[in-house]
Protein backbone atom coordinates (compact mmCIF):
# COMPACT_ATOMS: atom_id res chain seq x y z
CA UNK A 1 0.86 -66.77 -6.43
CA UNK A 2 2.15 -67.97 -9.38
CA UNK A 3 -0.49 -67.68 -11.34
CA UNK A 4 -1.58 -63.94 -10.33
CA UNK A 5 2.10 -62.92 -10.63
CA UNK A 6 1.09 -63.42 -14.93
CA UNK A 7 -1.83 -61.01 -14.06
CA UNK A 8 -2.06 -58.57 -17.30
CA UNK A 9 -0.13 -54.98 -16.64
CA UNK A 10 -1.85 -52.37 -15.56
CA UNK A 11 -4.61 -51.01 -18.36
CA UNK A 12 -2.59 -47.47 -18.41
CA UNK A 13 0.57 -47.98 -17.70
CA UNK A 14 3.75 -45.27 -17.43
CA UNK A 15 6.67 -45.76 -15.23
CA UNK A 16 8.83 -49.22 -16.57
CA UNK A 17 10.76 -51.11 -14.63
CA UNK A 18 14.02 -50.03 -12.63
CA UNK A 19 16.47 -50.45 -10.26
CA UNK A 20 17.62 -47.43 -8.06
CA UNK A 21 20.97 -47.57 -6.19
CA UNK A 22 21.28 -43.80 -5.80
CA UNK A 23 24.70 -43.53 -6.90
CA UNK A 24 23.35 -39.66 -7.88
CA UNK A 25 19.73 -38.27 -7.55
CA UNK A 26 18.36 -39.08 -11.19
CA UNK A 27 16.17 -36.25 -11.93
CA UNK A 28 14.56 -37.74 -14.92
CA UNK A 29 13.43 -40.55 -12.16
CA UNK A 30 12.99 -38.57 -9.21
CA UNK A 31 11.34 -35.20 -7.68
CA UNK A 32 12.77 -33.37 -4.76
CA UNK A 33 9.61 -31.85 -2.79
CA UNK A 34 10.58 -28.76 -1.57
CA UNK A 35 8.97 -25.74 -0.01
CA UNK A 36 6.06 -26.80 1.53
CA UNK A 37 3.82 -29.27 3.46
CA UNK A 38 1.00 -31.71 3.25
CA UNK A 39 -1.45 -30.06 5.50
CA UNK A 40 -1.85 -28.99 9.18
CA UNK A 41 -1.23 -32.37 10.33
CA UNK A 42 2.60 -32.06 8.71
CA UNK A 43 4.78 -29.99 11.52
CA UNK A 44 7.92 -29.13 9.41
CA UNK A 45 8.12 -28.21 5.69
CA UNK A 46 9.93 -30.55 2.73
CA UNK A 47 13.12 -28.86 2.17
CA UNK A 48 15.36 -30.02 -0.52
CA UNK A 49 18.16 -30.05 2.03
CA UNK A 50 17.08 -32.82 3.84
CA UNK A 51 17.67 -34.59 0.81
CA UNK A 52 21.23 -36.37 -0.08
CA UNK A 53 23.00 -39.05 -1.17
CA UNK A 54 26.38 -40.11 -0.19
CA UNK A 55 28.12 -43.64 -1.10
CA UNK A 56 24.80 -45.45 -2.38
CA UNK A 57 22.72 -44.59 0.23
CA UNK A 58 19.68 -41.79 0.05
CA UNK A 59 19.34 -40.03 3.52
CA UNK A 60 15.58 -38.21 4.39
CA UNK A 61 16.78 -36.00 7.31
CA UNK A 62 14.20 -34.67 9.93
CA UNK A 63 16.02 -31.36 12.06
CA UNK A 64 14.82 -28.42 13.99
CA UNK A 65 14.94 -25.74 11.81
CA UNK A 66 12.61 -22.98 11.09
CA UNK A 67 11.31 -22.54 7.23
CA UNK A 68 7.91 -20.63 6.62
CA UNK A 69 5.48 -21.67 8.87
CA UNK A 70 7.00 -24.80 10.53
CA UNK A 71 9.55 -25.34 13.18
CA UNK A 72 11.26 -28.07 11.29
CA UNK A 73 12.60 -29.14 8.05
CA UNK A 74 12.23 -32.74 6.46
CA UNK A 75 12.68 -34.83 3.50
CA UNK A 76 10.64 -36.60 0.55
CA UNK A 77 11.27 -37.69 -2.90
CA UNK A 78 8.91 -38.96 -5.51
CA UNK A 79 8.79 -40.11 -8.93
CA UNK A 80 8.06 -38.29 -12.04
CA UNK A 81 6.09 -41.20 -13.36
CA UNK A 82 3.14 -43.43 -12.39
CA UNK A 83 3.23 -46.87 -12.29
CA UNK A 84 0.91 -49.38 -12.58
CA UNK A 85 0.60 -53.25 -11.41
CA UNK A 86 4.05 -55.21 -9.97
CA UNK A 87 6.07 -55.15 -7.62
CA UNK A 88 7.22 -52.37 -5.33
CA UNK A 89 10.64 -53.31 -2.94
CA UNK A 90 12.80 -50.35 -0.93
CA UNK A 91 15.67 -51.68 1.47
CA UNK A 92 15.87 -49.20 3.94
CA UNK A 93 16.58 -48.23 7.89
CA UNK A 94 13.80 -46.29 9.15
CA UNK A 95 14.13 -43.26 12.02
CA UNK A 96 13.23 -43.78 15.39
CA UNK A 97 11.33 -41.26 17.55
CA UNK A 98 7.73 -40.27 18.69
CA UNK A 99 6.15 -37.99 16.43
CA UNK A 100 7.82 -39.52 12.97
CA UNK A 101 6.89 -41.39 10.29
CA UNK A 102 9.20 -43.17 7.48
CA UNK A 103 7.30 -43.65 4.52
CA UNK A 104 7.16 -46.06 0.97
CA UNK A 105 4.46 -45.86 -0.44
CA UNK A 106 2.54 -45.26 -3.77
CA UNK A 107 -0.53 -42.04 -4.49
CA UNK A 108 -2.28 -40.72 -6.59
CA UNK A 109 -4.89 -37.92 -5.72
CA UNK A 110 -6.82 -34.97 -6.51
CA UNK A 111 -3.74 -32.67 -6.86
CA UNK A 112 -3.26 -35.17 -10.10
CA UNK A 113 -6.68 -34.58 -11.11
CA UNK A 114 -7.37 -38.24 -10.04
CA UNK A 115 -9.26 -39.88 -7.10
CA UNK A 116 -7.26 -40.70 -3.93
CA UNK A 117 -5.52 -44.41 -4.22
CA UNK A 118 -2.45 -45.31 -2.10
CA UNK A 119 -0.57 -48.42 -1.05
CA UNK A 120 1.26 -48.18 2.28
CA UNK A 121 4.73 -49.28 4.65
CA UNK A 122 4.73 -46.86 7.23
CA UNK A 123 7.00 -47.09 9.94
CA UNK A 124 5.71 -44.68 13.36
CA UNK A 125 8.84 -43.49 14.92
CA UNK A 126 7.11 -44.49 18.52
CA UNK A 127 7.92 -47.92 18.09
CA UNK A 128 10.10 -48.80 15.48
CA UNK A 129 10.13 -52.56 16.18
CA UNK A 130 7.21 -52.58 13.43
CA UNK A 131 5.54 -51.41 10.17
CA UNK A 132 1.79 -50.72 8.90
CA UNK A 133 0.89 -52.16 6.09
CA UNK A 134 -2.53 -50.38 4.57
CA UNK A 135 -4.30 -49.11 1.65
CA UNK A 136 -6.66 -45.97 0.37
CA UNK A 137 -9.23 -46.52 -2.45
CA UNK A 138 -11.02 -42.99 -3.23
CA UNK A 139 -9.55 -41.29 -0.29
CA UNK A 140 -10.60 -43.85 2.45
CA UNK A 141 -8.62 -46.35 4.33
CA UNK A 142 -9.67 -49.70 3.58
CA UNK A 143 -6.54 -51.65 4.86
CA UNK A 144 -6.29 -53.30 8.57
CA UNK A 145 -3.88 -50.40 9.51
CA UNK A 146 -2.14 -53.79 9.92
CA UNK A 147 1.43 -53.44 12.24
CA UNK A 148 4.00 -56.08 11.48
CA UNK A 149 6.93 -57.08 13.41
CA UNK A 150 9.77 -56.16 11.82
CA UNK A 151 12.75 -58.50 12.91
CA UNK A 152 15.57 -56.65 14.82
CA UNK A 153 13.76 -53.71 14.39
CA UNK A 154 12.94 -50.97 11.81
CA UNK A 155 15.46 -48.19 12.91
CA UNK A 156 18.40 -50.77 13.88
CA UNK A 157 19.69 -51.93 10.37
CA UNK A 158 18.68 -52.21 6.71
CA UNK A 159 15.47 -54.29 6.12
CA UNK A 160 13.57 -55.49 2.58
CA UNK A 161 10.16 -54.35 2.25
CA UNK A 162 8.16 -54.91 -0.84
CA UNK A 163 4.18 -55.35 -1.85
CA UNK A 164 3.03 -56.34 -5.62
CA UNK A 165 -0.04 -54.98 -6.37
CA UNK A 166 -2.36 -56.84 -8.75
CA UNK A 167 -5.41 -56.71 -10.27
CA UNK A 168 -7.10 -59.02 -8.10
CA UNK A 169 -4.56 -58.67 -4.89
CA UNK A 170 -2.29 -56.39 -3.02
CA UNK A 171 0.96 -58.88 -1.21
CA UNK A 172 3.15 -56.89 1.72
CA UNK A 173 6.44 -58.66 2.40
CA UNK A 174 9.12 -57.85 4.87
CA UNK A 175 12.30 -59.21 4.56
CA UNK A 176 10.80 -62.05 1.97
CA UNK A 177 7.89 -63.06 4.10
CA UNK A 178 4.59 -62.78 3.35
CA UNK A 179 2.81 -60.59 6.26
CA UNK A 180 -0.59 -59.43 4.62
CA UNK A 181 -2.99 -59.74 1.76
CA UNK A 182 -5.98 -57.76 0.54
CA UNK A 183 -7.92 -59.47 -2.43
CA UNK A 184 -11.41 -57.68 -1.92
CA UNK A 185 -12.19 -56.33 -5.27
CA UNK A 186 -13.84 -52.92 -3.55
CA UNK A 187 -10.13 -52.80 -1.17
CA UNK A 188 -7.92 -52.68 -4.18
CA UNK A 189 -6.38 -49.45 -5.73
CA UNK A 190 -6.97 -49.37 -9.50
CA UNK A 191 -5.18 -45.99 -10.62
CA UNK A 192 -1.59 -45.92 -11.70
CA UNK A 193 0.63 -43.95 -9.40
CA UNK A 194 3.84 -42.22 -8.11
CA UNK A 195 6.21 -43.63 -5.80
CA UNK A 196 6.92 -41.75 -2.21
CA UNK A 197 10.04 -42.44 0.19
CA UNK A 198 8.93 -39.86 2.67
CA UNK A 199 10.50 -38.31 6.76
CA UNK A 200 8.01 -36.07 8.46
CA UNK A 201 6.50 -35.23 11.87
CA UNK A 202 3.38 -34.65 13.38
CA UNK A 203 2.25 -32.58 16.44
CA UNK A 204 -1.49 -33.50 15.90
CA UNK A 205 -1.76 -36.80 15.03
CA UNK A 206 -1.18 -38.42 18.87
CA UNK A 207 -3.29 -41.33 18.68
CA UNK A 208 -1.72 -42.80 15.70
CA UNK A 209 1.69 -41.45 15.68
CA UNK A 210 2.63 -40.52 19.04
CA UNK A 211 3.46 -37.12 21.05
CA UNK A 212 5.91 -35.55 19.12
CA UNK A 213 8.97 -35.31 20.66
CA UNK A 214 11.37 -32.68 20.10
CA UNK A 215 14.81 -34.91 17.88
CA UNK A 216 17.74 -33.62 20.66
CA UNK A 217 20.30 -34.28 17.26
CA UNK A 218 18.98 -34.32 13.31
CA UNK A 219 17.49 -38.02 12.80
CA UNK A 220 17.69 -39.26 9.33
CA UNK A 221 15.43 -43.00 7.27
CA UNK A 222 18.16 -44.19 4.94
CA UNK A 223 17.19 -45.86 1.90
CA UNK A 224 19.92 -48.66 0.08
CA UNK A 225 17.62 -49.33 -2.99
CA UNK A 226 14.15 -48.70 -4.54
CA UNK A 227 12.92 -51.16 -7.78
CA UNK A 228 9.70 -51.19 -9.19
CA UNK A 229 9.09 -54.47 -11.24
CA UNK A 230 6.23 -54.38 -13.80
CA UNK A 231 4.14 -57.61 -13.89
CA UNK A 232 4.75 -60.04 -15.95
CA UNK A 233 8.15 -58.94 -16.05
CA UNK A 234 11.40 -61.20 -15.14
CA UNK A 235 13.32 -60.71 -11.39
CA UNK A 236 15.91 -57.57 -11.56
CA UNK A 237 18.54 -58.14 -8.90
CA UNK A 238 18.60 -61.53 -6.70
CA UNK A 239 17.53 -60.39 -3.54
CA UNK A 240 14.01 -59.38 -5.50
CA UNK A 241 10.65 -60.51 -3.72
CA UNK A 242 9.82 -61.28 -7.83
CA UNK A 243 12.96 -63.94 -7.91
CA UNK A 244 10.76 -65.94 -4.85
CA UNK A 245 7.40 -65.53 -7.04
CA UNK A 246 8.57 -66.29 -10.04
């Protein structure tokens, strides 16, 4: 690990290296989606609302409320910049429910005039006790759909997750430990992308996701801290997946 760790950066990359402890929402870092949805599958709209921070901690709230089309309201941010090869680490409590799904993950796609690429943690609301782990190359999924334990649970407290994406291999830790590897050269994302921490719902998507059920109270993923860590590039903060790999 090592050795791929040295693995040349990214041939175009953007975003550098950070450290977010979301003492504010930095707007030159991050974008608040708002007024909309991804698609039919989506059942409540991104609303900027859903959206705070309070004491170091960035809450993604999912609550019955109507806005346009939808019958709820929930929360996303992404980055302004793409990044390319490192390492990717969020520490974060996921939401609990049937229906949900707490998201980190990287894309890039045709609304950036670029083909579909996207590295995946997913936690589905219906059982929180684990996370998929996956991966897109040109739109189609090409991971395991892999679901990892996740010790104490996803929804119950804080938890590390991290994958570093390389040239030659995508790593998914949780809480330090390796859990999956994809190293098939025709498996591996190659564009540079944005970063997604992402609350929504489905009513559709059953077989994967659950029946939605209707949240009695507003449910809400907390995230602690997001880094990215371009390769090559020394450990940021001690609890880094790069300080292990380095």
């Amino acid at each position: 690990m090592e050795a791929a760790w040295t693995f040349p950066a990214h041939r175009n990359p953007r975003g550098k290296s950070f450290v977010e402890n979301f003492d504010r929402i930095d707007k030159k870092r991050w974008f608040v989606s708002d007024g909309w949805s991804n698609g039919d599958h989506q059942n409540c709209n991104w609303s900027k609302e859903q959206v705070k921070v309070s004491d170091g901690t960035l809450r993604l709230s999912f609550i019955k409320q109507k806005a346009k089309d939808r019958e709820y309201v929930c929360g996303e941010v992404q980055t302004n910049q793409r990044f390319g090869y490192g390492a990717y680490e969020i520490r974060m409590k996921a939401a609990a429910g049937s229906g949900l799904n707490t998201g980190f993950f990287t894309y890039i796609g045709p609304v950036h005039k670029q083909p579909h690429d996207e590295i995946d943690f997913e936690v589905l609301g219906k059982n929180p006790s684990k996370v998929q782990i996956n991966q897109y190359v040109d739109g189609k999924s090409v991971g395991e759909e892999k679901l990892v334990e996740v010790p104490g649970g996803a929804d119950q407290g804080f938890n590390d997750y991290a994958f570093v994406w390389e040239k030659d291999r995508i790593s998914w830790y949780v809480n330090g430990e390796l859990v999956g590897e994809a190293t098939d050269p025709a498996k591996l994302p190659s564009h540079a992308s944005k970063i997604y921490i992402s609350l929504w719902g489905s009513d559709t998507l059953k077989s994967w996701m659950g029946t939605f059920a209707d949240p009695e109270a507003p449910v809400a993923a907390e995230i602690d801290r997001v880094a990215f860590t371009a390769a090559g590039e020394t450990c940021q903060f001690p609890e880094s997946i790069v300080c292990k790999l380095d």
